[in-house]
N, C-alpha and C. Protein backbone atom coordinates (compact mmCIF):
# COMPACT_ATOMS: atom_id res chain seq x y z
N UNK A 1 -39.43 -6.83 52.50
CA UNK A 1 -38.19 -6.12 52.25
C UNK A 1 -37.51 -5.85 53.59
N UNK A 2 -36.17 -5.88 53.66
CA UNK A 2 -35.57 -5.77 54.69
C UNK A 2 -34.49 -4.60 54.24
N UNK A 3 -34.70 -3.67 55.19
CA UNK A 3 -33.13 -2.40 55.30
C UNK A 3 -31.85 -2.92 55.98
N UNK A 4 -31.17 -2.33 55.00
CA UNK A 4 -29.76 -2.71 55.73
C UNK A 4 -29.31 -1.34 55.88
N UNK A 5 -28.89 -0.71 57.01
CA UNK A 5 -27.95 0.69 56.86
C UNK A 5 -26.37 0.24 56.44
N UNK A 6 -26.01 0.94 55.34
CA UNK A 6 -24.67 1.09 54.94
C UNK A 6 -23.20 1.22 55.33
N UNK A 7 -22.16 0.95 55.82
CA UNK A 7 -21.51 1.24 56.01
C UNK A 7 -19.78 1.62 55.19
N UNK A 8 -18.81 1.55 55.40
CA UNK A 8 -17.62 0.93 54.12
C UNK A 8 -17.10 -0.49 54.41
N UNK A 9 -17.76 -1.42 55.09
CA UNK A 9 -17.26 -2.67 55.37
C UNK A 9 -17.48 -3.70 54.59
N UNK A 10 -18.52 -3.58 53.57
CA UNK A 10 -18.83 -4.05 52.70
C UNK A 10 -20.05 -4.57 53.20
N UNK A 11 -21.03 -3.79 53.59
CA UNK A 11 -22.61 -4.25 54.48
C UNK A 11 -23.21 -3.38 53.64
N UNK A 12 -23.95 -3.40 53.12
CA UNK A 12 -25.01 -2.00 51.92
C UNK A 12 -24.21 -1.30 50.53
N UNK A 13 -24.23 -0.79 50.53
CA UNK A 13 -23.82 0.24 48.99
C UNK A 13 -22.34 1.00 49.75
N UNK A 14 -22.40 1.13 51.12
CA UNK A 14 -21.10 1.71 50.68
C UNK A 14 -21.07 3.14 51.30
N UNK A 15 -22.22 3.82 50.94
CA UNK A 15 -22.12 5.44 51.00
C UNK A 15 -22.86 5.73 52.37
N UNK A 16 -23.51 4.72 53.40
CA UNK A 16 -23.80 4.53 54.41
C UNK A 16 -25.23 5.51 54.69
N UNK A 17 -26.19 4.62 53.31
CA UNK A 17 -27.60 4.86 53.34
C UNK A 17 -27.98 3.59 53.41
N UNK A 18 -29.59 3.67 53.37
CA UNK A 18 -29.87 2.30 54.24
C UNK A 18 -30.58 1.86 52.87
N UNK A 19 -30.47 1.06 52.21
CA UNK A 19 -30.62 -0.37 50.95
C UNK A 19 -31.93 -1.09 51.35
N UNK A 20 -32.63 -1.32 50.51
CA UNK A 20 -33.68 -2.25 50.74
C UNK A 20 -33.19 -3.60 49.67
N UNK A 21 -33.52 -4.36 50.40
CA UNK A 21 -32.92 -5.79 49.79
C UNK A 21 -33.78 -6.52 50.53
N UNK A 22 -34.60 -7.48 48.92
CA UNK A 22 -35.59 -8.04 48.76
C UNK A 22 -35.57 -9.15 49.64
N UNK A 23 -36.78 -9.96 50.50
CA UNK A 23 -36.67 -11.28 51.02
C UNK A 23 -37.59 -12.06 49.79
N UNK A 24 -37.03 -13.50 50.25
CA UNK A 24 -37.11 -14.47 49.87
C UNK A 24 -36.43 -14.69 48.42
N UNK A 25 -36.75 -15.85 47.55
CA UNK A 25 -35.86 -16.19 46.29
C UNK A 25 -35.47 -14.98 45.55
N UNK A 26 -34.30 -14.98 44.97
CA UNK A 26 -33.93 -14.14 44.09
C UNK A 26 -34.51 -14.31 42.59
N UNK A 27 -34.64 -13.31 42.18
CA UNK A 27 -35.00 -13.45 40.52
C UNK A 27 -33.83 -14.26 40.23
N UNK A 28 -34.39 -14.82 38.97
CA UNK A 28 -33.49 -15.33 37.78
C UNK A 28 -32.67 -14.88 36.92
N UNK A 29 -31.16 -15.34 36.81
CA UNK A 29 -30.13 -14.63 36.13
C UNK A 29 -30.95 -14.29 34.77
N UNK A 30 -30.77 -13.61 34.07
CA UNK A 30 -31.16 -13.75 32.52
C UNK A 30 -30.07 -15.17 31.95
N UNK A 31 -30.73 -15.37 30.60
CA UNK A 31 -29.85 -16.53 29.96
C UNK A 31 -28.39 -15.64 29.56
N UNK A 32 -27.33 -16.29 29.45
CA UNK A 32 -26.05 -15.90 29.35
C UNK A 32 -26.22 -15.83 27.37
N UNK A 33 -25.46 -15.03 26.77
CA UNK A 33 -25.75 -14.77 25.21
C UNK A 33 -24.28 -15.69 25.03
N UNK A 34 -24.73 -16.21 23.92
CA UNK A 34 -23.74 -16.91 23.20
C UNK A 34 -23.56 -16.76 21.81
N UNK A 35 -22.52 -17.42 21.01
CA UNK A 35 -22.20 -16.65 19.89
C UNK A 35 -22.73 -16.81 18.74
N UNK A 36 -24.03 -17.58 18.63
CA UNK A 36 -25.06 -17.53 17.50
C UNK A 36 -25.95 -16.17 17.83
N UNK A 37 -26.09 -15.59 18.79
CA UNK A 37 -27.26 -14.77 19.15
C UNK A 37 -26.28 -13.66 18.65
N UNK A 38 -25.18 -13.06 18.99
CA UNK A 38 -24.09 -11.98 18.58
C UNK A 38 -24.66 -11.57 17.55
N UNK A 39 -24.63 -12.83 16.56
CA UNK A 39 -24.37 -12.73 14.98
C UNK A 39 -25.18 -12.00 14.27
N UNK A 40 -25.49 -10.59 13.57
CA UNK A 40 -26.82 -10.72 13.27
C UNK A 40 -27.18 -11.71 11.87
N UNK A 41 -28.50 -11.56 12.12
CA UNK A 41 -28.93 -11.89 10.46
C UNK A 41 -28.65 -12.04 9.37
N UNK A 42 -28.03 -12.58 8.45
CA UNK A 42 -27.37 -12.32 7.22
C UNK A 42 -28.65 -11.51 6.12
N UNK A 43 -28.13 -10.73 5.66
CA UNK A 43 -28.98 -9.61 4.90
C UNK A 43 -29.75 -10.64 3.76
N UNK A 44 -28.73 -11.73 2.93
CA UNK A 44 -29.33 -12.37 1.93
C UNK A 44 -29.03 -14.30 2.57
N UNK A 45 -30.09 -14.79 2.54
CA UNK A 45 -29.60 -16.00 2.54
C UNK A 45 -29.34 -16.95 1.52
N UNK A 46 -28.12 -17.65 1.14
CA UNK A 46 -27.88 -18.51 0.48
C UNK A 46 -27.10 -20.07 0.40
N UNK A 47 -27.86 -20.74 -0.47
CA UNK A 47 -27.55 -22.21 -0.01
C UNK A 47 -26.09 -22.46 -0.31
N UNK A 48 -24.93 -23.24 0.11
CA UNK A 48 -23.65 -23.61 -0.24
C UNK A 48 -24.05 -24.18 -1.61
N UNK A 49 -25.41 -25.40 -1.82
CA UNK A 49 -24.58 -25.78 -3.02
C UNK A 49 -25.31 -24.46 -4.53
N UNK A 50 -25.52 -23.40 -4.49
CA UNK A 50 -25.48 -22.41 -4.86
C UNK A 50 -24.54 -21.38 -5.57
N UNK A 51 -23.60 -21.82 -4.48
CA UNK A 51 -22.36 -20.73 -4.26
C UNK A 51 -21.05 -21.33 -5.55
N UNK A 52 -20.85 -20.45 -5.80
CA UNK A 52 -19.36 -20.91 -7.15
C UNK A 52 -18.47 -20.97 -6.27
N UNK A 53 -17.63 -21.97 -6.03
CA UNK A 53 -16.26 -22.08 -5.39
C UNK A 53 -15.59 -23.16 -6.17
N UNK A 54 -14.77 -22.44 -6.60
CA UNK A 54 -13.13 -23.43 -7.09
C UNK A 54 -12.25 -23.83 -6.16
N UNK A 55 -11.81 -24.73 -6.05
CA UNK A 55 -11.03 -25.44 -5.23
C UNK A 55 -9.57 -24.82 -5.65
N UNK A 56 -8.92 -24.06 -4.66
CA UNK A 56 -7.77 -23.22 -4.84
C UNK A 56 -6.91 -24.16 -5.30
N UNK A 57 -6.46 -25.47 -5.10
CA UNK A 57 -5.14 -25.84 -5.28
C UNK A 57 -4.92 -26.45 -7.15
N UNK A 58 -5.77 -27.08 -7.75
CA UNK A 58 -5.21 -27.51 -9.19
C UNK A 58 -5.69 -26.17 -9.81
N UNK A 59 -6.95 -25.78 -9.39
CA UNK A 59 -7.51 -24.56 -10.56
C UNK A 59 -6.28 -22.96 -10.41
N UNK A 60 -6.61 -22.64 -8.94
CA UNK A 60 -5.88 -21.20 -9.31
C UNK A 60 -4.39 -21.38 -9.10
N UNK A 61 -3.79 -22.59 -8.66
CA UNK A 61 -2.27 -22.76 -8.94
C UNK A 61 -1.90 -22.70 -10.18
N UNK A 62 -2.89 -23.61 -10.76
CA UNK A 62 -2.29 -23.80 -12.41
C UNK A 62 -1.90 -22.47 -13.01
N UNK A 63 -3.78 -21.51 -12.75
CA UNK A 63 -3.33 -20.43 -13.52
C UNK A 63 -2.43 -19.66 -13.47
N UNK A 64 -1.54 -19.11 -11.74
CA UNK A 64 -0.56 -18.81 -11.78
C UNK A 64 0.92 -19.03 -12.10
N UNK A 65 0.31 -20.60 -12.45
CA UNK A 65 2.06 -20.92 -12.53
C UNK A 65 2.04 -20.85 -14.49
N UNK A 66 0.77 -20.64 -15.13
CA UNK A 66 0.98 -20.17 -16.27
C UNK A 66 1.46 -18.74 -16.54
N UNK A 67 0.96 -18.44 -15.77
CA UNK A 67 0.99 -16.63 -16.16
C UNK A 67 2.57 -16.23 -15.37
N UNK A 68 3.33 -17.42 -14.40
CA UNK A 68 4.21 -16.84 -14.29
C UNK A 68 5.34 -17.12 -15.42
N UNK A 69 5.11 -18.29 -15.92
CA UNK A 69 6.00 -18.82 -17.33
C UNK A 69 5.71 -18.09 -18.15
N UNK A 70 4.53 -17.47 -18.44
CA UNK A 70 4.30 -16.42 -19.46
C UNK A 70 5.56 -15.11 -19.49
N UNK A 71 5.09 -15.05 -18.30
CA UNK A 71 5.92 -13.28 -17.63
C UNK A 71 7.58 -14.06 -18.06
N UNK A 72 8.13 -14.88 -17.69
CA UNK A 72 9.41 -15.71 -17.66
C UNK A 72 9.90 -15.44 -19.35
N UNK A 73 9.07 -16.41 -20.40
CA UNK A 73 9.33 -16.01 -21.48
C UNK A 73 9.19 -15.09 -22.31
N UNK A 74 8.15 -14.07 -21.76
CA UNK A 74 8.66 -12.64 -21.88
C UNK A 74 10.23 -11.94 -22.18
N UNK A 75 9.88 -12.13 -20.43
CA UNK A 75 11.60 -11.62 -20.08
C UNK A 75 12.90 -12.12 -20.56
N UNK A 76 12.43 -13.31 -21.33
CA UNK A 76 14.35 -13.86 -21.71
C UNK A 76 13.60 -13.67 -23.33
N UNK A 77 12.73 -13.31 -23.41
CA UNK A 77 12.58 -12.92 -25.31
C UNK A 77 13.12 -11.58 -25.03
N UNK A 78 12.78 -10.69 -24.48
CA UNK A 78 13.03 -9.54 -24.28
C UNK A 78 14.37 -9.09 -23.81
N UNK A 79 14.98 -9.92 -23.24
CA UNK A 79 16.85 -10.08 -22.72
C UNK A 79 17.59 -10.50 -23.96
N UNK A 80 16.99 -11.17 -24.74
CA UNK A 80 17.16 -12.01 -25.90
C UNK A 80 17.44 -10.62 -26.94
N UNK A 81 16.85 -10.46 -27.17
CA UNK A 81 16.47 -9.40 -28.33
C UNK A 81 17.08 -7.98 -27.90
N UNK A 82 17.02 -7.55 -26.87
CA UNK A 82 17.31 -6.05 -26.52
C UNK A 82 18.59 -5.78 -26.24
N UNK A 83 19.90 -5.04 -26.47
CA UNK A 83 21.08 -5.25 -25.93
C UNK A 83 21.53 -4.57 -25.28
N UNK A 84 22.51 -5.15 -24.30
CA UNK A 84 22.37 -3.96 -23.24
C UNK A 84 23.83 -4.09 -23.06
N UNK A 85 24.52 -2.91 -23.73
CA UNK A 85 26.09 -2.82 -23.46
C UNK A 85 26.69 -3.10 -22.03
N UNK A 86 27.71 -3.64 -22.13
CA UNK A 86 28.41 -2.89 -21.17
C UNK A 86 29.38 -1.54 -20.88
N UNK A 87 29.60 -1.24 -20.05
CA UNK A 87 30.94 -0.24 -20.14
C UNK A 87 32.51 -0.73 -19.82
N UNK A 88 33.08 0.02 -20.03
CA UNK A 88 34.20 -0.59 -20.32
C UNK A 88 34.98 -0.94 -18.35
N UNK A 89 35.74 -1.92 -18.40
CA UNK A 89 36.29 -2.57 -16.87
C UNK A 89 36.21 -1.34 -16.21
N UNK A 90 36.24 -1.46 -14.79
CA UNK A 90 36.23 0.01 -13.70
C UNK A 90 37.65 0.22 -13.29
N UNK A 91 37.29 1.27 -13.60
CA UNK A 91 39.06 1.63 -13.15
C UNK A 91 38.93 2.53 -11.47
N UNK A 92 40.05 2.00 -10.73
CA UNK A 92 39.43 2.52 -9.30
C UNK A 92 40.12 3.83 -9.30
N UNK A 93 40.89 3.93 -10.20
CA UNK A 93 41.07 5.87 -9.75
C UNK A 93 40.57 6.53 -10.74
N UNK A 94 39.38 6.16 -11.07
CA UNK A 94 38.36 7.24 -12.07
C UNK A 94 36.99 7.13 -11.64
N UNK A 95 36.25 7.88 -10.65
CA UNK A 95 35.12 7.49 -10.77
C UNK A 95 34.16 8.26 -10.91
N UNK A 96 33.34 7.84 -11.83
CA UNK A 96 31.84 8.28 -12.54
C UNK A 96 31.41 9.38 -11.34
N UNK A 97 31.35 10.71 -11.57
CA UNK A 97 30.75 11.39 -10.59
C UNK A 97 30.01 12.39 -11.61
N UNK A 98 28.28 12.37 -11.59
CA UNK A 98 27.66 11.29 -10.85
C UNK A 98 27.40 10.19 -11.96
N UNK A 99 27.32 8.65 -11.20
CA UNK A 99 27.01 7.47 -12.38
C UNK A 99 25.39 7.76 -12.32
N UNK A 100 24.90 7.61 -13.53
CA UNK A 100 23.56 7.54 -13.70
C UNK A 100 23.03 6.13 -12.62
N UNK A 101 22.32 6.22 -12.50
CA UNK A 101 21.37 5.10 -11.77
C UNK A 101 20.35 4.17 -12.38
N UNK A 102 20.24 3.33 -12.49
CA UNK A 102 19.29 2.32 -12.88
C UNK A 102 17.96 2.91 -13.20
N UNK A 103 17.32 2.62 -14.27
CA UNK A 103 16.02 3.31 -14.32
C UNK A 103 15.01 3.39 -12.91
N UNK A 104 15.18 2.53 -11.88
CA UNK A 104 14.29 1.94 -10.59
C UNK A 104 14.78 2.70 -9.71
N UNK A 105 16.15 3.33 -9.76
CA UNK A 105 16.40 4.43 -8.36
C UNK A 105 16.60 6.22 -9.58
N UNK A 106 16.67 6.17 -10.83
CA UNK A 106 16.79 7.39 -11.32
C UNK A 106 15.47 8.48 -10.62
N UNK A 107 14.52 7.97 -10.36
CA UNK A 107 13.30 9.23 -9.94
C UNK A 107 14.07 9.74 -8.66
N UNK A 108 14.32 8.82 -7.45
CA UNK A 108 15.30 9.34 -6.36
C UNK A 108 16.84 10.03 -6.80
N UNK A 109 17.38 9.79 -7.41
CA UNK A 109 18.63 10.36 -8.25
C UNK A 109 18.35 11.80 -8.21
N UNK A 110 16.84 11.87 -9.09
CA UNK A 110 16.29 13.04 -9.39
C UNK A 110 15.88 14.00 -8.53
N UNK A 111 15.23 13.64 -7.44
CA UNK A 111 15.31 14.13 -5.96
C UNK A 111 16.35 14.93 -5.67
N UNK A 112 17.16 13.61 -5.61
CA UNK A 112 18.70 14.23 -4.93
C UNK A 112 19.57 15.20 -5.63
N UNK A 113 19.38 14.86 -7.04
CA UNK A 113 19.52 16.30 -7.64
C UNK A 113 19.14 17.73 -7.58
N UNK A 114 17.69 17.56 -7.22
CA UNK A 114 17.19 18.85 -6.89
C UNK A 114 16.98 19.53 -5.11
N UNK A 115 17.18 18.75 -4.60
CA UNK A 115 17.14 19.18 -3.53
C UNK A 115 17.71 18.77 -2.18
N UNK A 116 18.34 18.96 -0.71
CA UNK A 116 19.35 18.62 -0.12
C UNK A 116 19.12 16.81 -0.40
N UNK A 117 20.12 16.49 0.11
CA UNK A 117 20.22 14.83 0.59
C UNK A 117 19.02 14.07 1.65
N UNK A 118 19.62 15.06 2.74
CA UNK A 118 18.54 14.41 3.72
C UNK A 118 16.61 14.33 3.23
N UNK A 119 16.41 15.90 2.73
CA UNK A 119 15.31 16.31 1.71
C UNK A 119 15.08 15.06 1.27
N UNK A 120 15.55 15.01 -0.01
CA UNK A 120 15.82 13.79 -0.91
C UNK A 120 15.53 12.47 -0.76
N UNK A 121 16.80 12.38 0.05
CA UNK A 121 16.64 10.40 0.08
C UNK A 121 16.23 10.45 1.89
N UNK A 122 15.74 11.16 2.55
CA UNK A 122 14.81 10.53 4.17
C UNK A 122 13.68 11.27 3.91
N UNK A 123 13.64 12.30 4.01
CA UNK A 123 12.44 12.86 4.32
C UNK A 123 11.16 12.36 2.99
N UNK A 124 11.38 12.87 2.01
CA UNK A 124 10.30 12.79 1.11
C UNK A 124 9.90 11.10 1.00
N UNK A 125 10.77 10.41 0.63
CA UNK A 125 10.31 8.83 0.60
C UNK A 125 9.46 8.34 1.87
N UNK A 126 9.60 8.89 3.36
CA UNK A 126 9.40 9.18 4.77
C UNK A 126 8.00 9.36 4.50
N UNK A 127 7.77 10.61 3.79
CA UNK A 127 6.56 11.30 3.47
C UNK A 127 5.86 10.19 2.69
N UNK A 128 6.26 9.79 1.34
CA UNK A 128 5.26 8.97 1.09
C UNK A 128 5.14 7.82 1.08
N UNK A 129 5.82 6.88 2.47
CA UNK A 129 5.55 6.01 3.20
C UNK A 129 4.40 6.15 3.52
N UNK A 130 4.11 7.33 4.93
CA UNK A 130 3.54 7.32 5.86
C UNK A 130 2.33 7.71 4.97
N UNK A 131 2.08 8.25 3.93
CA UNK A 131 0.95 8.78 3.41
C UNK A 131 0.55 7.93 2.57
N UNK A 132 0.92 7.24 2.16
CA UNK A 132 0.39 5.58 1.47
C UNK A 132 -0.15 4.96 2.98
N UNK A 133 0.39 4.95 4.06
CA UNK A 133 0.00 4.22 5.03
C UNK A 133 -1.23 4.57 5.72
N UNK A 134 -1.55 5.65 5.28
CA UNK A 134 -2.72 7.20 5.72
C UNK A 134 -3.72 6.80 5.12
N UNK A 135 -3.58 6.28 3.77
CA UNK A 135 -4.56 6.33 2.73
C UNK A 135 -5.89 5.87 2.97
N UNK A 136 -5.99 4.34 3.57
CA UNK A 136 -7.22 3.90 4.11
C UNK A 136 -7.88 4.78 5.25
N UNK A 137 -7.01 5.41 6.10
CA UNK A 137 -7.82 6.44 7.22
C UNK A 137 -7.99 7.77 6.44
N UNK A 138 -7.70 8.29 5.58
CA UNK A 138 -8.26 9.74 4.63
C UNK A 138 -9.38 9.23 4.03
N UNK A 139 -9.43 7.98 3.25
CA UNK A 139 -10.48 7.69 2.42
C UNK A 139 -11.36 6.66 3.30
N UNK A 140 -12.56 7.14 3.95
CA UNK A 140 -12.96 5.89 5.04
C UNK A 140 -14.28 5.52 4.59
N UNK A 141 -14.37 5.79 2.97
CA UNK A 141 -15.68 5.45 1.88
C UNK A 141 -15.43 3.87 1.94
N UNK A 142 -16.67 2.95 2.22
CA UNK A 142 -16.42 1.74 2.42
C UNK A 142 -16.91 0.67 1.10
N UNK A 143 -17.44 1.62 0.20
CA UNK A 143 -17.21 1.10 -1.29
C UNK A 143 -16.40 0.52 -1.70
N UNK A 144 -16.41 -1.14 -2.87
CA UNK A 144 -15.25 -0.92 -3.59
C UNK A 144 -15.03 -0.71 -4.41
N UNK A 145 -16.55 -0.15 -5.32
CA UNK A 145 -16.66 0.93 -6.56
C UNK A 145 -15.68 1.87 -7.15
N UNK A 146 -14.96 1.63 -7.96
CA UNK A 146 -13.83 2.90 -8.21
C UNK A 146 -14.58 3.80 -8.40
N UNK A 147 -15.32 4.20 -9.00
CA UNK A 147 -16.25 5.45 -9.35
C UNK A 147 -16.69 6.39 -7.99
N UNK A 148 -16.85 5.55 -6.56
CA UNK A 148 -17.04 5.57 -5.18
C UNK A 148 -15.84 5.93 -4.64
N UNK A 149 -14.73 5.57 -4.64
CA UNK A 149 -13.49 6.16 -4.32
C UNK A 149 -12.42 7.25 -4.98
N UNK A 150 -13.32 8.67 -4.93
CA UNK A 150 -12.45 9.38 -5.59
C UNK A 150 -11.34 9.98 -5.30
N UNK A 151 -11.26 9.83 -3.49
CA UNK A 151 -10.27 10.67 -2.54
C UNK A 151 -8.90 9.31 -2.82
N UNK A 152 -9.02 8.26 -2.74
CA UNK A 152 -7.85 7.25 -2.80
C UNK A 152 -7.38 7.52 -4.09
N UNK A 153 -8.12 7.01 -5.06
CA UNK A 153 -7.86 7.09 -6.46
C UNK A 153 -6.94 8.54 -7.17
N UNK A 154 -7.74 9.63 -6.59
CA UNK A 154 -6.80 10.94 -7.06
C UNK A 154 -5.43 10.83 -5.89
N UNK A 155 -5.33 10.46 -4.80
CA UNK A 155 -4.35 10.28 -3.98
C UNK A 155 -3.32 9.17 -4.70
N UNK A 156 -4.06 8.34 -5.05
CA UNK A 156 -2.66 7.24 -5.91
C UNK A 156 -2.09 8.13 -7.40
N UNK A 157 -3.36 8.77 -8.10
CA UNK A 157 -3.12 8.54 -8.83
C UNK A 157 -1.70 10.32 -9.44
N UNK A 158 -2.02 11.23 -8.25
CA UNK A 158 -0.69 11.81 -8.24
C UNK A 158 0.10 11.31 -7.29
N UNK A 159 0.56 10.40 -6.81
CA UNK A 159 1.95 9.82 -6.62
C UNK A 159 2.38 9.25 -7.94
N UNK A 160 1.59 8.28 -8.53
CA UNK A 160 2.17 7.42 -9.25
C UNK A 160 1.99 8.39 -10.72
N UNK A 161 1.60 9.81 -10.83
CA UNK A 161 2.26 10.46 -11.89
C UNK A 161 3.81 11.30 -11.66
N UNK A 162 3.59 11.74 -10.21
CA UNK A 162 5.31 12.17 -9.62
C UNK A 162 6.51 10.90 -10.09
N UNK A 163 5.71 9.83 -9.78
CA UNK A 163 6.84 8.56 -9.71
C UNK A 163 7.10 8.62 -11.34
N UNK A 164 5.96 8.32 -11.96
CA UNK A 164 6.42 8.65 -13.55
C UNK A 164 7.60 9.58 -13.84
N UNK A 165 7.29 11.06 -14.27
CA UNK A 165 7.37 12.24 -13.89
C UNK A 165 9.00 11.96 -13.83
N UNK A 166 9.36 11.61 -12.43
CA UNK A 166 10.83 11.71 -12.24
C UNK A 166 11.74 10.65 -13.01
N UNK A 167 11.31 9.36 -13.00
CA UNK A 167 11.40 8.47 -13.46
C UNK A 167 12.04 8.84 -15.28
N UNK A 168 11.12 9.40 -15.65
CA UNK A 168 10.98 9.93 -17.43
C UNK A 168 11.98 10.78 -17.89
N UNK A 169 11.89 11.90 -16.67
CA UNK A 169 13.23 12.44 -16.65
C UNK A 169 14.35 12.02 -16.55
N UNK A 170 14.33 11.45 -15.55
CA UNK A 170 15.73 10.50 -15.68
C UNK A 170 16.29 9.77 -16.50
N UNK A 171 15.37 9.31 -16.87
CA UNK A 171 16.01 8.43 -18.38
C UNK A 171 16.10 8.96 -19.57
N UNK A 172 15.35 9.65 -19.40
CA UNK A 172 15.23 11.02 -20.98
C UNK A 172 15.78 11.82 -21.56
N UNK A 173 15.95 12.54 -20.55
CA UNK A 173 16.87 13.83 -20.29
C UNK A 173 17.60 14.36 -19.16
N UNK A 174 18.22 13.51 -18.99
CA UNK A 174 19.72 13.32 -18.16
C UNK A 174 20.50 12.06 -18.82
N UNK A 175 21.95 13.18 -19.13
CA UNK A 175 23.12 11.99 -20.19
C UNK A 175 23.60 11.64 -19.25
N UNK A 176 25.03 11.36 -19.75
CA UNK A 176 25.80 10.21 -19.19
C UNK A 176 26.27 10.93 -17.34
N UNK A 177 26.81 11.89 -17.57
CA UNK A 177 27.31 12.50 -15.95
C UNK A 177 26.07 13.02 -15.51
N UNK A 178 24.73 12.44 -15.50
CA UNK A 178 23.92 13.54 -15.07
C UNK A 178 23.49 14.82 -15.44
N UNK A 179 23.60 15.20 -16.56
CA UNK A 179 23.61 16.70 -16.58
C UNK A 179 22.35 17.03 -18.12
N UNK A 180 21.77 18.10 -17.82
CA UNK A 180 20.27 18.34 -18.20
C UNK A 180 20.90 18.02 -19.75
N UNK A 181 20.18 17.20 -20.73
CA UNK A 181 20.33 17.06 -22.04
C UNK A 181 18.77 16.89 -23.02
N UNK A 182 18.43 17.94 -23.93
CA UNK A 182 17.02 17.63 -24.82
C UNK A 182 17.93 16.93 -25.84
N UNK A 183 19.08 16.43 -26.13
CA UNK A 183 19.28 15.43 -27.53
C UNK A 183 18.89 13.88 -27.70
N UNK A 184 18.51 13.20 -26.22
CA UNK A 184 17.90 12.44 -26.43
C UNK A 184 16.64 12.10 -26.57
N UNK A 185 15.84 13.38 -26.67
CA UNK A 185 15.05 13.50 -27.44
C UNK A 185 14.50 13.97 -28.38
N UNK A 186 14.93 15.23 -28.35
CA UNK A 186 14.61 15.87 -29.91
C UNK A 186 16.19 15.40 -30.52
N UNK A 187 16.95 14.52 -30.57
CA UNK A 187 18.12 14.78 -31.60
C UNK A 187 19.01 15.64 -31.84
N UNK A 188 20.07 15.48 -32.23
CA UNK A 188 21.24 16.59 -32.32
C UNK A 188 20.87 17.32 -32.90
N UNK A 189 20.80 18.84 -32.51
CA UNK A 189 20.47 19.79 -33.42
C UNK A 189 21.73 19.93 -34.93
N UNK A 190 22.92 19.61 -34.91
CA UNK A 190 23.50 19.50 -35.79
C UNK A 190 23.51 18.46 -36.70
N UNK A 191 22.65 17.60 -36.67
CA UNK A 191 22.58 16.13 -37.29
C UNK A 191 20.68 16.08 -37.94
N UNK A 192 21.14 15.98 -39.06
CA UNK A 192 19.88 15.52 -39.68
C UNK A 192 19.25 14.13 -39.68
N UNK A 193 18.09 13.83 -39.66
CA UNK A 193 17.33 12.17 -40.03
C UNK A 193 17.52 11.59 -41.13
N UNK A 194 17.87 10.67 -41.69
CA UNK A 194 18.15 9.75 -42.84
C UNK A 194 16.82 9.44 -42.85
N UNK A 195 16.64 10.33 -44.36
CA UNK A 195 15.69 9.99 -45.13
C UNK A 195 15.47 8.70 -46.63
């Protein structure tokens, strides 16, 4: 063994104590790891020709492009059959204040009915952006058991009763200018059912 005293010149460690540094050959690097060794173990081993795999392109194309013709003739049986007035031409010095909204923006309508604008249509939608976006970091259960995920599941599952909720209202009970109505659902109180 040979001492070296230290200095900051780059002769020893630096802190200008004196290093013993070995004579003759140096040990051997260790082997360098490469990316089979990383990997661990697979918990179960199994052979490919074992494994069920469908070949994505004739099998699961087909099925989608059935199920989207399905959904298709749905929708024009259902356009077909259901009628959906119009109102009469727009006249530009009369306007609908407020026009009802499409069943798809009435839950926001409903918002904005009850509470300021900004409230309404930035902040709360804002809110449950970011808290849909939250959802995987609140719930960090790595199950994909529904029975295992009860924090996501009750988290979806009151949004998507609020979304109902406003939604129902809106179409239910709110008439033509907006304004609170039970006759479209319980019926005119002055009007009887044909029996």
């Amino acid at each position: 063994m040979a001492t070296v005293v230290g200095g900051g010149n780059g002769k020893g460690d630096g802190r200008g104590r004196a290093v013993q540094v070995p004579r003759g050959p140096l040990p051997p690097l260790p082997r360098p790891v490469t990316g089979p060794e990383l990997a661990a173990p697979p918990l179960v081993v199994r052979r490919r020709e074992e494994e069920e795999t469908v070949v994505t392109f004739p099998h699961l194309v087909w099925k989608e492009f059935l199920a989207g013709l399905a959904a298709f003739v749905f929708l024009l049986a259902v356009s077909i059959q259901v009628n959906a007035p119009l109102l009469q031409r727009a006249n530009l010095a009369i306007t609908p204040n407020p026009a009802k909204a499409p069943w798809y923006f009435v839950g926001l309508q409903e918002l904005l009915e009850r509470f300021p604008p900004v409230m309404a249509g930035v902040a709360f939608p804002s809110f449950v952006i970011i808290f849909m976006i939250l959802t995987p970091y609140l719930d960090r259960n790595p199950s994909r058991r529904p029975q295992d995920r009860k924090v996501a599941i009750g988290m979806f599952t009151i949004y998507l009763c609020l979304a109902v909720a406003f939604v129902v209202i809106g179409v239910f009970f709110r008439s033509l200018a907006f304004n609170w109505d039970w006759t479209m659902v319980l019926g005119h109180p002055g009007l009887s059912s044909p029996t």
